[in-house]
C-alpha atoms as a PDB file:
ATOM      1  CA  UNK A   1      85.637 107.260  93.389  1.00  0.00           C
ATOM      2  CA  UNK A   2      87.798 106.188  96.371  1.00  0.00           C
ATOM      3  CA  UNK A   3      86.558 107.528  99.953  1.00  0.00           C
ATOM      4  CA  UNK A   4      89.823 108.317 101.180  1.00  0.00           C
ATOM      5  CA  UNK A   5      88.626 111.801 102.262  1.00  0.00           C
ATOM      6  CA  UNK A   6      85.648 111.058 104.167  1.00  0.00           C
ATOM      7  CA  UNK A   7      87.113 108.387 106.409  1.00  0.00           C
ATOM      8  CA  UNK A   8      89.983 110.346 106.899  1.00  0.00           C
ATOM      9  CA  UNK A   9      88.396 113.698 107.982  1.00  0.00           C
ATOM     10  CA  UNK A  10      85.951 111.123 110.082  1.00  0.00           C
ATOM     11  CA  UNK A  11      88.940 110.559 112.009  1.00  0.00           C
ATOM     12  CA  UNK A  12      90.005 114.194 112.447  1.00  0.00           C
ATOM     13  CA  UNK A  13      93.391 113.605 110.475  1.00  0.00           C
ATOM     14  CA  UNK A  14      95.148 115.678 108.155  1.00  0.00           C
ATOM     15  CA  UNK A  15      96.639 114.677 104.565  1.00  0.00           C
ATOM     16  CA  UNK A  16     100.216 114.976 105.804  1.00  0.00           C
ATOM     17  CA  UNK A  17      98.915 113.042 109.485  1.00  0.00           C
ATOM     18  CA  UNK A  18      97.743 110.176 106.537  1.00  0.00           C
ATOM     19  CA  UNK A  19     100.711 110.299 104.419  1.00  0.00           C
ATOM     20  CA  UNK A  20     102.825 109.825 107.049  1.00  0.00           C
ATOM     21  CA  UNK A  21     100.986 106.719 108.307  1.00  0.00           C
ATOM     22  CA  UNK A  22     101.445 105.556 105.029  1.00  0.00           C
ATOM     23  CA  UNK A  23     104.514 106.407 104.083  1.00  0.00           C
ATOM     24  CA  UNK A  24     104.314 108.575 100.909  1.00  0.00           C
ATOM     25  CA  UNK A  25     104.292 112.361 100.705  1.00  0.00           C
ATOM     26  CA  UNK A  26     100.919 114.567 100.981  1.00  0.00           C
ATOM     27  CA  UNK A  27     100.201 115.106  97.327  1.00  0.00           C
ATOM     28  CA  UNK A  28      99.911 111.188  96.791  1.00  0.00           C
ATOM     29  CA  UNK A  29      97.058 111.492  99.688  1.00  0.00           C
ATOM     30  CA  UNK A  30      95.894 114.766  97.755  1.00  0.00           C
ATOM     31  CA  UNK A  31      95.956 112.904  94.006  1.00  0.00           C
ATOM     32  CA  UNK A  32      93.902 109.486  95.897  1.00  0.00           C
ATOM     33  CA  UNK A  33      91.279 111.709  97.311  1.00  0.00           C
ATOM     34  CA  UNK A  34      90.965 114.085  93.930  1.00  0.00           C
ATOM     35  CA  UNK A  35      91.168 111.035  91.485  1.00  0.00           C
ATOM     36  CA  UNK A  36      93.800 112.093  89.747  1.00  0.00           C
ATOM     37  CA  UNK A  37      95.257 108.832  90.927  1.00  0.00           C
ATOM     38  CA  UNK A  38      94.428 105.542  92.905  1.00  0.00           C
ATOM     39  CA  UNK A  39      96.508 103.627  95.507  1.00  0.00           C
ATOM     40  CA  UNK A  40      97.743 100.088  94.807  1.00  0.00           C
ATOM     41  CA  UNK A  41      95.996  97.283  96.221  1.00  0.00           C
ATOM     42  CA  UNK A  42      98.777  96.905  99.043  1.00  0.00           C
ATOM     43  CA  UNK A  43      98.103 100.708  99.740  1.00  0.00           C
ATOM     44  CA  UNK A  44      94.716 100.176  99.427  1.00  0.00           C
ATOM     45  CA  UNK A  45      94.652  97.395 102.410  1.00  0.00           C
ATOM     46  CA  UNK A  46      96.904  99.479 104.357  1.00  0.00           C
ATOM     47  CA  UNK A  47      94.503 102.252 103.863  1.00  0.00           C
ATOM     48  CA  UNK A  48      92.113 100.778 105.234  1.00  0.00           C
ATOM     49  CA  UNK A  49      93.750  99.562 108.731  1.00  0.00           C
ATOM     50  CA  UNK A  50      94.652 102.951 108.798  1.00  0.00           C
ATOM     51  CA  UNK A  51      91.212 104.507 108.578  1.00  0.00           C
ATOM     52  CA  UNK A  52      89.332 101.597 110.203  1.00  0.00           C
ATOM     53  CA  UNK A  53      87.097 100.722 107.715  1.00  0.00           C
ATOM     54  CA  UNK A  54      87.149  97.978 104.484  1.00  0.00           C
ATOM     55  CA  UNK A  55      88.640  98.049 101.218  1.00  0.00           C
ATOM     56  CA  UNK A  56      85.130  97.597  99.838  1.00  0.00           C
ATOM     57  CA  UNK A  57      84.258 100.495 101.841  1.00  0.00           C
ATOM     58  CA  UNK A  58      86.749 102.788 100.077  1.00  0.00           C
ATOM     59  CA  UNK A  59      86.358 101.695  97.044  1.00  0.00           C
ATOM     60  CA  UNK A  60      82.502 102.047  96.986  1.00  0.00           C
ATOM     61  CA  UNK A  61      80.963 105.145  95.411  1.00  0.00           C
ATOM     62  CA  UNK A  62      80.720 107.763  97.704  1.00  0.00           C
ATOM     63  CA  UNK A  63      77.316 107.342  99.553  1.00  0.00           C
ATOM     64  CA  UNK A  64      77.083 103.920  99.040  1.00  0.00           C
ATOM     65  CA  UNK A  65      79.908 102.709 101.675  1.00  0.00           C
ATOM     66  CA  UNK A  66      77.352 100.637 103.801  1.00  0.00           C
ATOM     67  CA  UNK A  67      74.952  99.042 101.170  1.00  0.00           C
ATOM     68  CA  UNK A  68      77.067  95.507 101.709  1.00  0.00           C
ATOM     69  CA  UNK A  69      74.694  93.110 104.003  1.00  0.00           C
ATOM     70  CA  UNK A  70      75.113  93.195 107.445  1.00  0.00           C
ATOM     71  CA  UNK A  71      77.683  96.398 107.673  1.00  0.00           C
ATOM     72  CA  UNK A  72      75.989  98.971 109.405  1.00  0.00           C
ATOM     73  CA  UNK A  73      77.635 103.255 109.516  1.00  0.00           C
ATOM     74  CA  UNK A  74      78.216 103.877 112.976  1.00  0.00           C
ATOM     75  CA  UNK A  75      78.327 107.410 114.130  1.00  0.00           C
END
C-alpha cells in the first residue's frame, strides 16, 4: 500500500492542496491513498518532492517507511 496519506496529513495538506501540486483532480489523490489505484512512476517521484520524503518511502508498507539503513523518522 502506497503512504500517500500519512505523509500528506504529516504535512497538514488537504487532497485538493495535493492534487493541485500535482496537477490532477482530488479523486486521483483519493483513489492513490484508497488503492483503488497507484500513481505512475513520474507521479510517484513527483510525489515524493512534494511530500518530502522517498519513493521507497511511499511505496513501503505502511509502518515500515524507515526500516531502509541509515533513514531515520523524524518527528
Amino acid at each position: 500500500m502506497i503512504a500517500i496519506r500519512k505523509y500528506r496529513e504529516r504535512l497538514g495538506m488537504t487532497q485538493a492542496a495535493l492534487a493541485e501540486k500535482c496537477g490532477v483532480v482530488k479523486t486521483a489523490v483519493s483513489m492513490w491513498e484508497t488503492g483503488d489505484r497507484k500513481p505512475d512512476i513520474i507521479m510517484l517521484k513527483k510525489l515524493s518532492g512534494i511530500l518530502g520524503c522517498t519513493t521507497d518511502e511511499l511505496l513501503a508498507p505502511i509502518g515500515e517507511e524507515t526500516a531502509y539503513p541509515g533513514k531515520e523518522e523524524t518527528a
